[in-house]
N, C-alpha and C. Protein backbone atom coordinates (compact mmCIF):
# COMPACT_ATOMS: atom_id res chain seq x y z
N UNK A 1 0.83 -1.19 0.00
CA UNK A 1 0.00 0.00 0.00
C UNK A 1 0.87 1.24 0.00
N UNK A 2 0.23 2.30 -0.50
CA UNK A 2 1.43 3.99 -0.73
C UNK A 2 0.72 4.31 0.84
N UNK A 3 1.68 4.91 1.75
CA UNK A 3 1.13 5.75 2.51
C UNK A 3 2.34 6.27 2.73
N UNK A 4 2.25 7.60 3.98
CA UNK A 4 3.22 7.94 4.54
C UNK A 4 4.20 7.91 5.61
N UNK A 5 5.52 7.69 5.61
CA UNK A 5 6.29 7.04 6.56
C UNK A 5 7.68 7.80 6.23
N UNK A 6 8.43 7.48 7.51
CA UNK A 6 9.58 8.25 7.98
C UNK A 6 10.72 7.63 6.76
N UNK A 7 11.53 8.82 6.19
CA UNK A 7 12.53 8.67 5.44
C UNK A 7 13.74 9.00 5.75
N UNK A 8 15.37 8.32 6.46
CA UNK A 8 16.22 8.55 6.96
C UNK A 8 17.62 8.99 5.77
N UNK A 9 17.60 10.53 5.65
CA UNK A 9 18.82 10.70 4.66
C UNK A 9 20.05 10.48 5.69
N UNK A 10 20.67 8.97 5.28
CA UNK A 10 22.16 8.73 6.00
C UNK A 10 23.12 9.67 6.01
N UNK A 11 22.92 10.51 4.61
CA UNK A 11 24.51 11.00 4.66
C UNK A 11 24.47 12.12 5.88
N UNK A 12 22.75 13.02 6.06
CA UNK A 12 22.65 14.20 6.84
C UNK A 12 22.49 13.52 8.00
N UNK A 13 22.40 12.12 8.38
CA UNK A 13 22.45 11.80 9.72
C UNK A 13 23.72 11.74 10.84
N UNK A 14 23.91 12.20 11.71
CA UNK A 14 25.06 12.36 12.56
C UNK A 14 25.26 11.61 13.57
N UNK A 15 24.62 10.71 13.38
CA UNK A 15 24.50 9.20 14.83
C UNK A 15 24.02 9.41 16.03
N UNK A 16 23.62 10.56 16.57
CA UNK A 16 22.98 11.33 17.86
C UNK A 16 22.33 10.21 18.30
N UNK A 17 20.77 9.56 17.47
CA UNK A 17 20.29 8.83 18.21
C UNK A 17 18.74 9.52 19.00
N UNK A 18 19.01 10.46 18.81
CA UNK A 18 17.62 11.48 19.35
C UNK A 18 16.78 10.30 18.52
N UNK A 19 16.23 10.17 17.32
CA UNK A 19 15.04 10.22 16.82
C UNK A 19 14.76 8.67 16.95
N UNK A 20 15.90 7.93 17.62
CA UNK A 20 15.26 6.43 18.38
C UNK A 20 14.97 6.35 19.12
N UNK A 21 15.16 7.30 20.17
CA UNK A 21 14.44 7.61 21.47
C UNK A 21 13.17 7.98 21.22
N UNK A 22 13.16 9.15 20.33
CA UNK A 22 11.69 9.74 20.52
C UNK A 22 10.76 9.13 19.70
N UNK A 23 11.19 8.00 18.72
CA UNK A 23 10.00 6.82 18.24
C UNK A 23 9.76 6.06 19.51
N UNK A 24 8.47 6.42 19.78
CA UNK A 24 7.74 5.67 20.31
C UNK A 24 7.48 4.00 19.93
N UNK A 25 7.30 3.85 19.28
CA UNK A 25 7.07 3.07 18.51
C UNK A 25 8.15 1.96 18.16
N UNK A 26 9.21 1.91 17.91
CA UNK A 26 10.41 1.18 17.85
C UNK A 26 10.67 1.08 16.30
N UNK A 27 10.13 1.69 15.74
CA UNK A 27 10.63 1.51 13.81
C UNK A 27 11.73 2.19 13.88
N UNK A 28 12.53 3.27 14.85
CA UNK A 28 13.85 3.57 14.32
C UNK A 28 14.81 3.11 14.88
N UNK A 29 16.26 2.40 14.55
CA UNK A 29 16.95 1.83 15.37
C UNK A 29 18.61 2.61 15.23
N UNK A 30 19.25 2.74 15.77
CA UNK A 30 20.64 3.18 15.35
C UNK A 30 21.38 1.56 15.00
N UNK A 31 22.06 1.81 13.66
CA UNK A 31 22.87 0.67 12.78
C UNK A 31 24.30 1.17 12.48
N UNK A 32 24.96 0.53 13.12
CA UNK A 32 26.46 1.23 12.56
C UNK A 32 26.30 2.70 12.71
N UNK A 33 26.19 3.01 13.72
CA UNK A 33 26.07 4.70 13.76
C UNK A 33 24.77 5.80 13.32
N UNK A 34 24.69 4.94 12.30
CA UNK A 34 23.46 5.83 11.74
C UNK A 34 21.72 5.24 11.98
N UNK A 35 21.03 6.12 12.16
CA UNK A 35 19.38 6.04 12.36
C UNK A 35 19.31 5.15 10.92
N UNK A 36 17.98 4.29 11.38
CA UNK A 36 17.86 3.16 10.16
C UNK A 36 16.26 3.10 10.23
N UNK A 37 15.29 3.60 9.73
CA UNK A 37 13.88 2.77 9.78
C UNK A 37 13.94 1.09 9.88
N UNK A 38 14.11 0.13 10.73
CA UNK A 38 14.41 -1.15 10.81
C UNK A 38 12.84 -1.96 10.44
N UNK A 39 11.35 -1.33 10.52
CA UNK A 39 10.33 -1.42 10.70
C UNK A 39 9.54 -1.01 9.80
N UNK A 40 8.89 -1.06 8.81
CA UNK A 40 7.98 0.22 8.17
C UNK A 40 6.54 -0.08 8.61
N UNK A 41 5.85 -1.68 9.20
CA UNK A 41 5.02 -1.66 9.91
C UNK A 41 4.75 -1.08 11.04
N UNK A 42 5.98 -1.09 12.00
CA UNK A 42 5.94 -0.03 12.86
C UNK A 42 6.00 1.40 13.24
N UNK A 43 5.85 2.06 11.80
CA UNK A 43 6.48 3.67 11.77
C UNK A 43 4.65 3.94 11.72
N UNK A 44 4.00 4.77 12.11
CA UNK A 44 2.63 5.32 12.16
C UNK A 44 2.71 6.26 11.15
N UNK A 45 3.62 6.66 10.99
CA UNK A 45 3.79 7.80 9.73
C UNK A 45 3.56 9.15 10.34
N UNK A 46 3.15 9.26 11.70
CA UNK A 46 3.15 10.73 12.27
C UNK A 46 4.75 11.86 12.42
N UNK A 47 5.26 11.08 12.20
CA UNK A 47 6.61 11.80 12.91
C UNK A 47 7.11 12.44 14.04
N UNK A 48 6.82 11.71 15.07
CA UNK A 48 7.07 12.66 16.38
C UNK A 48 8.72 12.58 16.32
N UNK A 49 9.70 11.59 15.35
CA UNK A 49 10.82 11.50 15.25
C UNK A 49 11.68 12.94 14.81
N UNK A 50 10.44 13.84 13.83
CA UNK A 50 11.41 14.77 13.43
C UNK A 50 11.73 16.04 14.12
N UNK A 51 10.89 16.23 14.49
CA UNK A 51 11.75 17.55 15.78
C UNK A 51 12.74 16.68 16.47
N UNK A 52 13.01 15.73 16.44
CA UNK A 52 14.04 15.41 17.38
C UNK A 52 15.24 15.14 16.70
N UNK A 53 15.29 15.15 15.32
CA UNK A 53 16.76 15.33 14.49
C UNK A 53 17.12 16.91 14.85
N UNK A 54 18.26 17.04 15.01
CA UNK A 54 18.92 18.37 15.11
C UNK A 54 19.85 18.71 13.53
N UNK A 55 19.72 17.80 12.69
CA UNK A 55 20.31 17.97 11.44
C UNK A 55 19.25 18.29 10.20
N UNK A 56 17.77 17.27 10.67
CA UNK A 56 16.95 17.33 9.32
C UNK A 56 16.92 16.45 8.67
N UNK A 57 17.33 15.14 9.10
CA UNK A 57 17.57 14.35 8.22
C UNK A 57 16.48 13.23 8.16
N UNK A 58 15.86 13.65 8.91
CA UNK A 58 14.18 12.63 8.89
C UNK A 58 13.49 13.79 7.78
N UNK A 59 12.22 12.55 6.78
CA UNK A 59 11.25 13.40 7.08
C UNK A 59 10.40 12.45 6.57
N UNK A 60 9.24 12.79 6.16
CA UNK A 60 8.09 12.05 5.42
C UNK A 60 7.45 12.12 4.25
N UNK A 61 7.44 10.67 3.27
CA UNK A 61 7.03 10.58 2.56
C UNK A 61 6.08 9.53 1.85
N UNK A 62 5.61 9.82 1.00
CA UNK A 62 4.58 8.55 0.69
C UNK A 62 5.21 7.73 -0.32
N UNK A 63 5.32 6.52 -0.08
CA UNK A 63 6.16 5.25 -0.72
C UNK A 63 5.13 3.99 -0.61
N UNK A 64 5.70 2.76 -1.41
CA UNK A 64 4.84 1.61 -0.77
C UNK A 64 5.81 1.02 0.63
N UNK A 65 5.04 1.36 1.36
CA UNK A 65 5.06 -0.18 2.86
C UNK A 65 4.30 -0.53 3.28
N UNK A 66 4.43 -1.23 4.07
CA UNK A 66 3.67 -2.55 4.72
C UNK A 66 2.64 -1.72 6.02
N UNK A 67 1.32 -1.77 5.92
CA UNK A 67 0.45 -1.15 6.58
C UNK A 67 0.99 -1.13 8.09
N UNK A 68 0.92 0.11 9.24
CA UNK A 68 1.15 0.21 10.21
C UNK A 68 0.29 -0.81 11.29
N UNK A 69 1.11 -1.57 12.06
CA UNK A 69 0.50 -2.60 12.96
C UNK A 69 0.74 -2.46 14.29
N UNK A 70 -0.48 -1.74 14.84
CA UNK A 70 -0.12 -1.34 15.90
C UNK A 70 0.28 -2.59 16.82
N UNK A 71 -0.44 -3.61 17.34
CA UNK A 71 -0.64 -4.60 17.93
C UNK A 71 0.74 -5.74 17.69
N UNK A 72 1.65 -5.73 16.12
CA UNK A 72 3.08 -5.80 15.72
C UNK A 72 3.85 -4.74 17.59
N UNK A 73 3.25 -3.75 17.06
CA UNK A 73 4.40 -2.42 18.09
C UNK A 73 3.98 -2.75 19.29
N UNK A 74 3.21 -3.08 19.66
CA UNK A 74 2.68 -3.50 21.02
C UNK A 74 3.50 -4.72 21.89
N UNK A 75 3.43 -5.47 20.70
CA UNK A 75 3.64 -6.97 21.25
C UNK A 75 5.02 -6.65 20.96
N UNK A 76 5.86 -5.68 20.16
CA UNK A 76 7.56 -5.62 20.28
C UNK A 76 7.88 -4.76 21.46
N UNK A 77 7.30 -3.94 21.99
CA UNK A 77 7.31 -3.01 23.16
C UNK A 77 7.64 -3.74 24.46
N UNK A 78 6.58 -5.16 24.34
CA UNK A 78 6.54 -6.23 25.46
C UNK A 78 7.81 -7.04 25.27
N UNK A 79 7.88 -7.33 24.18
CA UNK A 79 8.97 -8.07 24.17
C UNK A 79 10.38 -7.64 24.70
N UNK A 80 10.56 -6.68 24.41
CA UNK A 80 11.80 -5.41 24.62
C UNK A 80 11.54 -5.33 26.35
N UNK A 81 10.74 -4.88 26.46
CA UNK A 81 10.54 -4.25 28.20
C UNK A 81 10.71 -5.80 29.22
N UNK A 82 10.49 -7.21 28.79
CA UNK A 82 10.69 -8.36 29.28
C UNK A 82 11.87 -8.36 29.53
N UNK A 83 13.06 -8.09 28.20
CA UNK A 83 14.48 -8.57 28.46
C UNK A 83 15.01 -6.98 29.04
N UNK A 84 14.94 -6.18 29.05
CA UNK A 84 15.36 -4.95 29.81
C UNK A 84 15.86 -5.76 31.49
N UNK A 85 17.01 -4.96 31.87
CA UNK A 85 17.25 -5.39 32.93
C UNK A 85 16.56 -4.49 33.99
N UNK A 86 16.38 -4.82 35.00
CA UNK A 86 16.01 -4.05 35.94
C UNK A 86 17.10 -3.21 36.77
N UNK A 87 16.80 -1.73 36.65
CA UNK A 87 17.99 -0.94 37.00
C UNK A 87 18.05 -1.03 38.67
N UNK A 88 17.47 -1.81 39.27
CA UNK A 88 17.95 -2.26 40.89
C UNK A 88 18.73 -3.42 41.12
N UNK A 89 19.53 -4.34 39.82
CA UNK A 89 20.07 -5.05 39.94
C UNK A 89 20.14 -5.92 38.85
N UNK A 90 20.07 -7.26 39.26
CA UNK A 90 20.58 -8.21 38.51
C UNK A 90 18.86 -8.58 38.37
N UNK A 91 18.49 -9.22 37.16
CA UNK A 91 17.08 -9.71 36.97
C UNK A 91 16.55 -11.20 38.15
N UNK A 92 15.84 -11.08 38.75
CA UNK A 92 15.43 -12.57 39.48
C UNK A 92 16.22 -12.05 41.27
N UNK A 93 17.06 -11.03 41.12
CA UNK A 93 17.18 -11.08 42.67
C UNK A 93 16.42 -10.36 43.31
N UNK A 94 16.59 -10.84 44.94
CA UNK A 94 15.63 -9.88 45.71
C UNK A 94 16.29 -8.53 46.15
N UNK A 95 15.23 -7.79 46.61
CA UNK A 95 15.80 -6.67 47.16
C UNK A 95 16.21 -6.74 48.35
N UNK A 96 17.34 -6.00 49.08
CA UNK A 96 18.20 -7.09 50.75
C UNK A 96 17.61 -5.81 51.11
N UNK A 97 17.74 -6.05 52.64
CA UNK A 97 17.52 -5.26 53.45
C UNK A 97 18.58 -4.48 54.09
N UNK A 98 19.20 -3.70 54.46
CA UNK A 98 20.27 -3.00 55.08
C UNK A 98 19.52 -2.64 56.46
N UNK A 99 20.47 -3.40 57.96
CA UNK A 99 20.48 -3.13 59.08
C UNK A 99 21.88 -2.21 59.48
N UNK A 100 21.67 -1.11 60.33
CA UNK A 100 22.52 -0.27 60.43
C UNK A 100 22.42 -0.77 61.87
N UNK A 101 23.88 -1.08 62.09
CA UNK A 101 24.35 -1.51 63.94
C UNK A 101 25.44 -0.44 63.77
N UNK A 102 25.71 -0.19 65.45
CA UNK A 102 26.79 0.64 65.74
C UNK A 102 28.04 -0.17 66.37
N UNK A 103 27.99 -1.82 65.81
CA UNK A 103 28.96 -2.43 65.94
C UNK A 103 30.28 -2.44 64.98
N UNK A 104 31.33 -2.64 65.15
CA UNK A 104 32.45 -2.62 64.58
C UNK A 104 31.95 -2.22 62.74
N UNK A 105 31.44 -3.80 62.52
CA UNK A 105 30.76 -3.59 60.63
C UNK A 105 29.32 -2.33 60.93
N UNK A 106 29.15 -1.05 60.56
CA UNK A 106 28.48 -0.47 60.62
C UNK A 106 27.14 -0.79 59.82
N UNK A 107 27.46 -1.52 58.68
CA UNK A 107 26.05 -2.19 58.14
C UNK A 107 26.12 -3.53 57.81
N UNK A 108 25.30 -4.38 58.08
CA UNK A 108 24.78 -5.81 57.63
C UNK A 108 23.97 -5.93 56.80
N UNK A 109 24.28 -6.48 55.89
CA UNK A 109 22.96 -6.43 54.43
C UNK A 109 22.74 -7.71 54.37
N UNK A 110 21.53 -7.89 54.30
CA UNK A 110 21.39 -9.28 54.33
C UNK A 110 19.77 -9.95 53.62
């Protein structure tokens, strides 16, 4: 199908990385340095990606791809946020408790 979706000019891209953050969505990925549409089911075609280039090197156009799937972006969102580590540690451990004594070892974690 023609609709509209995000177009990455490599050469004006500078590897920043802004506009993979600010896809929501996960269609942009950084590849060897440079922003890559990895997705075209996943791009919505809105562009919340392009204010977030500081060069210009996004923009939008109408081409053939593969219809936007949200429920595709959904179920990759889950997938992604499963293997994410948890920034309190190691995945599967518990959280210890810290006892503060005024013995010699000032804390016991345990």
């Amino acid at each position: 199908m023609i609709r509209k979706i995000v177009s990455i000019n490599e050469e004006r891209c500078n590897g920043c990385g802004l506009c993979a953050s600010a896809c929501h969505e996960g269609a942009i990925a950084m590849v060897n340095g440079k922003a890559k549409l990895i997705r075209d089911d996943y791009c919505d075609g809105l562009g919340d990606c392009l204010p977030a280039c500081p060069t210009g090197a996004i923009s939008i156009i109408e081409r053939e791809a593969a219809a936007y799937d949200e429920q595709a972006v959904l179920a990759g969102q889950a997938a992604k946020a499963s293997t994410e580590q948890s920034p309190h540690g190691c995945p599967g451990s518990m959280a210890r408790a810290c006892l503060l004594y005024t013995s010699p070892s000032p804390r016991d974690c345990s």
